[in-house]
C-alpha atoms as a PDB file:
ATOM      1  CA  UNK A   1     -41.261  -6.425  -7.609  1.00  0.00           C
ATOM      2  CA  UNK A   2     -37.773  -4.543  -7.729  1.00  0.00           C
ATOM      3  CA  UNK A   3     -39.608  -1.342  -7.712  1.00  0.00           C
ATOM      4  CA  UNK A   4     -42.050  -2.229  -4.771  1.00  0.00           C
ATOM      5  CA  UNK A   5     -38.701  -2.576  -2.532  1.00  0.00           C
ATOM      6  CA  UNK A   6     -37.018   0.392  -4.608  1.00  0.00           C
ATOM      7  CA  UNK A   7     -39.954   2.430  -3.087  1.00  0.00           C
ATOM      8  CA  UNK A   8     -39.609   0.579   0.269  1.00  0.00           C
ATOM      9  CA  UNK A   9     -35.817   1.538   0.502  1.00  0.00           C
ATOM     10  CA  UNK A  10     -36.058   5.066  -0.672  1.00  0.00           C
ATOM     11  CA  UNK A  11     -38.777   5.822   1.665  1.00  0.00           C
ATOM     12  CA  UNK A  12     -36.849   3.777   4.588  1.00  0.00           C
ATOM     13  CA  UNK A  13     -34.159   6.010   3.715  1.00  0.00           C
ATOM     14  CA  UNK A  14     -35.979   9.153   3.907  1.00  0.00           C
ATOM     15  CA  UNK A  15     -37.609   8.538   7.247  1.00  0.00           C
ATOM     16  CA  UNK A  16     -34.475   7.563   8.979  1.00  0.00           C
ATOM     17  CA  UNK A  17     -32.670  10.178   6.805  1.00  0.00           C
ATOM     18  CA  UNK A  18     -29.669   7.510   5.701  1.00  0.00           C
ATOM     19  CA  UNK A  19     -27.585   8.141   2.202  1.00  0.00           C
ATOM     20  CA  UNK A  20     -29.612   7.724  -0.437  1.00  0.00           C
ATOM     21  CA  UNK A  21     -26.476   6.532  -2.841  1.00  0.00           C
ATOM     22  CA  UNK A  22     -25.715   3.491   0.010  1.00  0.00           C
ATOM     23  CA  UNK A  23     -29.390   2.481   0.281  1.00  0.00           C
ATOM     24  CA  UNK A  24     -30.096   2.565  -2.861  1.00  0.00           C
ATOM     25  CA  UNK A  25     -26.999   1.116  -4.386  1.00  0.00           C
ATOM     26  CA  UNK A  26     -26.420   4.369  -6.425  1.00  0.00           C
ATOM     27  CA  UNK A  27     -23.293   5.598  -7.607  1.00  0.00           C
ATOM     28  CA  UNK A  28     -21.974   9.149  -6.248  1.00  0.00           C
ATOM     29  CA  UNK A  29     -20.084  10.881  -8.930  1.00  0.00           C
ATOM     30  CA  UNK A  30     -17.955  14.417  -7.471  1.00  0.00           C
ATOM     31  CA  UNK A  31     -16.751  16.587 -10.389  1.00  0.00           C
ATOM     32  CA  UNK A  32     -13.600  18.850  -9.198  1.00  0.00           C
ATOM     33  CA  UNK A  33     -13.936  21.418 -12.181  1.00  0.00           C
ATOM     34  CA  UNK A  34     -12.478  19.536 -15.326  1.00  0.00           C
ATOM     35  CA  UNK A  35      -9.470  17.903 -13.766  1.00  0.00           C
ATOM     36  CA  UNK A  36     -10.704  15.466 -11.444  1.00  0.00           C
ATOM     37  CA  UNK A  37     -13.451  13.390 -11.197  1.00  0.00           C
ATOM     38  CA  UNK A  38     -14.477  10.507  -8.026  1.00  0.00           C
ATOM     39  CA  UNK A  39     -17.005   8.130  -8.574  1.00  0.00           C
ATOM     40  CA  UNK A  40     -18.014   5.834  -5.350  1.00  0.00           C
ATOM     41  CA  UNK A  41     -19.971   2.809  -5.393  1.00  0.00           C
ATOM     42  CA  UNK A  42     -19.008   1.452  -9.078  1.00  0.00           C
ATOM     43  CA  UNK A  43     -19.140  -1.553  -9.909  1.00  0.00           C
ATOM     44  CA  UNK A  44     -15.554  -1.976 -11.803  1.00  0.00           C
ATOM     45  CA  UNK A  45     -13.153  -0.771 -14.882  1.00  0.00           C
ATOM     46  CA  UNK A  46     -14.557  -1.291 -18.228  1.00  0.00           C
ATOM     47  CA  UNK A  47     -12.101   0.384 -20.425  1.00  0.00           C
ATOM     48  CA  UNK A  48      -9.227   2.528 -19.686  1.00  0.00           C
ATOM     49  CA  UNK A  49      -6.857   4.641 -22.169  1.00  0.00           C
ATOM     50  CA  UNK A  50      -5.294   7.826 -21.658  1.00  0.00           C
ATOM     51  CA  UNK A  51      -8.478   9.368 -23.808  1.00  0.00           C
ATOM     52  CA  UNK A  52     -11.966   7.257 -22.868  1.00  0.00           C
ATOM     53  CA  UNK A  53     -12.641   5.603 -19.214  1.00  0.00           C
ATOM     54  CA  UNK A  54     -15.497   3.347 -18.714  1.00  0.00           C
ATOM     55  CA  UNK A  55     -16.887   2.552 -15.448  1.00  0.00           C
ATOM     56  CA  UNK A  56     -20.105   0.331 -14.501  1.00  0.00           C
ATOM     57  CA  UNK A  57     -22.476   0.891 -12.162  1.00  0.00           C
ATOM     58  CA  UNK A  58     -25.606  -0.021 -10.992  1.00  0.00           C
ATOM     59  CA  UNK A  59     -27.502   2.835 -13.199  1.00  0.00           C
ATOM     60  CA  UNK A  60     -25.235   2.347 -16.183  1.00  0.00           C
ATOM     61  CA  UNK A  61     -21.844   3.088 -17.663  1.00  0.00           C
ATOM     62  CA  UNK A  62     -19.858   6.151 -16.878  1.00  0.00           C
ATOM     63  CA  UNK A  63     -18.185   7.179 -19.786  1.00  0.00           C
ATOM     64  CA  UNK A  64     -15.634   9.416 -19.391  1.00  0.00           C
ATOM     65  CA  UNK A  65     -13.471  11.479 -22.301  1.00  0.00           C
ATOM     66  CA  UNK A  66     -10.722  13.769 -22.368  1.00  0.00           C
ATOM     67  CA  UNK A  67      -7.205  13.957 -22.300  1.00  0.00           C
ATOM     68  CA  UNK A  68      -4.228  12.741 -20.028  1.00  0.00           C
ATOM     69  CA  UNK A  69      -6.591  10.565 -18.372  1.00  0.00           C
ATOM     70  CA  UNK A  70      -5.411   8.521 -15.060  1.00  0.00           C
ATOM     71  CA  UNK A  71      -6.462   6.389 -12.219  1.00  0.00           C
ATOM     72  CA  UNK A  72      -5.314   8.018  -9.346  1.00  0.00           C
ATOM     73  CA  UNK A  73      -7.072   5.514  -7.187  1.00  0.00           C
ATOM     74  CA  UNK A  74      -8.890   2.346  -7.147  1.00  0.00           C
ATOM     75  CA  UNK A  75     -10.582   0.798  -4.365  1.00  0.00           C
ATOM     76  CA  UNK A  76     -13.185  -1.498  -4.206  1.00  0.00           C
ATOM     77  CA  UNK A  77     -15.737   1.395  -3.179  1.00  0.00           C
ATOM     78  CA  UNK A  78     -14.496   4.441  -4.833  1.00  0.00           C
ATOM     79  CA  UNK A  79     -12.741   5.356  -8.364  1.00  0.00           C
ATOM     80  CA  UNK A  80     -10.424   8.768  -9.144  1.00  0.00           C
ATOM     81  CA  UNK A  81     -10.188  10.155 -12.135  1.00  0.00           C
ATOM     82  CA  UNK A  82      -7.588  12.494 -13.090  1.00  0.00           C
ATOM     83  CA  UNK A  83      -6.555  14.513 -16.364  1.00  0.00           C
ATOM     84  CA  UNK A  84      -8.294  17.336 -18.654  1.00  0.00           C
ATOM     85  CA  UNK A  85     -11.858  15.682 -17.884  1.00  0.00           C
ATOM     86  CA  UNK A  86     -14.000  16.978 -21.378  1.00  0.00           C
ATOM     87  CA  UNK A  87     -17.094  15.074 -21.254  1.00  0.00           C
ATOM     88  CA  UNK A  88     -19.077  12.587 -19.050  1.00  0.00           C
ATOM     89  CA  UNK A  89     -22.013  10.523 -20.270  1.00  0.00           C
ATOM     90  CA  UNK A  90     -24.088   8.050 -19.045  1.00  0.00           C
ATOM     91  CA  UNK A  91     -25.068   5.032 -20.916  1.00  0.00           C
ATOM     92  CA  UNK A  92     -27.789   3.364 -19.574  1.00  0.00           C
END
């Protein structure tokens, strides 16, 4: 059933041309080279030292490693990450 209206909303979205990450519920993730990243539409903080950050989201959990890591900002629709960003994975 969730796919039937997965289908419905993508195509919805399509024809109307709307965002596909606000129709869908999907996370947009902006990478500013290696020192900043800003992830919208999360769905809150699962871990947070200055080395690992782990964000959920409706596809999975960001996981994000490096060094000197910081949250710059928190809201309740969008996440930035600042610091020597090394690697970003996905666990789904």
């Amino acid at each position: 059933m969730k796919n039937k209206m997965d289908n419905l909303k993508y195509n919805v979205s399509e024809a109307l041309e709307l965002p596909k990450d606000i129709v869908l519920d999907l996370p947009k993730v902006i990478l500013i080279g290696n020192i900043q990243l800003n992830i919208s539409n999360h769905k809150g903080i699962v871990e947070y030292t200055q080395d690992t950050i782990r964000i959920n989201s409706s596809i999975g959990i960001f996981k994000i490693q490096g060094e000197s890591l910081e949250l710059k900002t928190i809201l309740a629709e969008e996440i930035i990450i600042a610091g020597n960003i090394e690697n970003i994975e996905i666990i789904i």
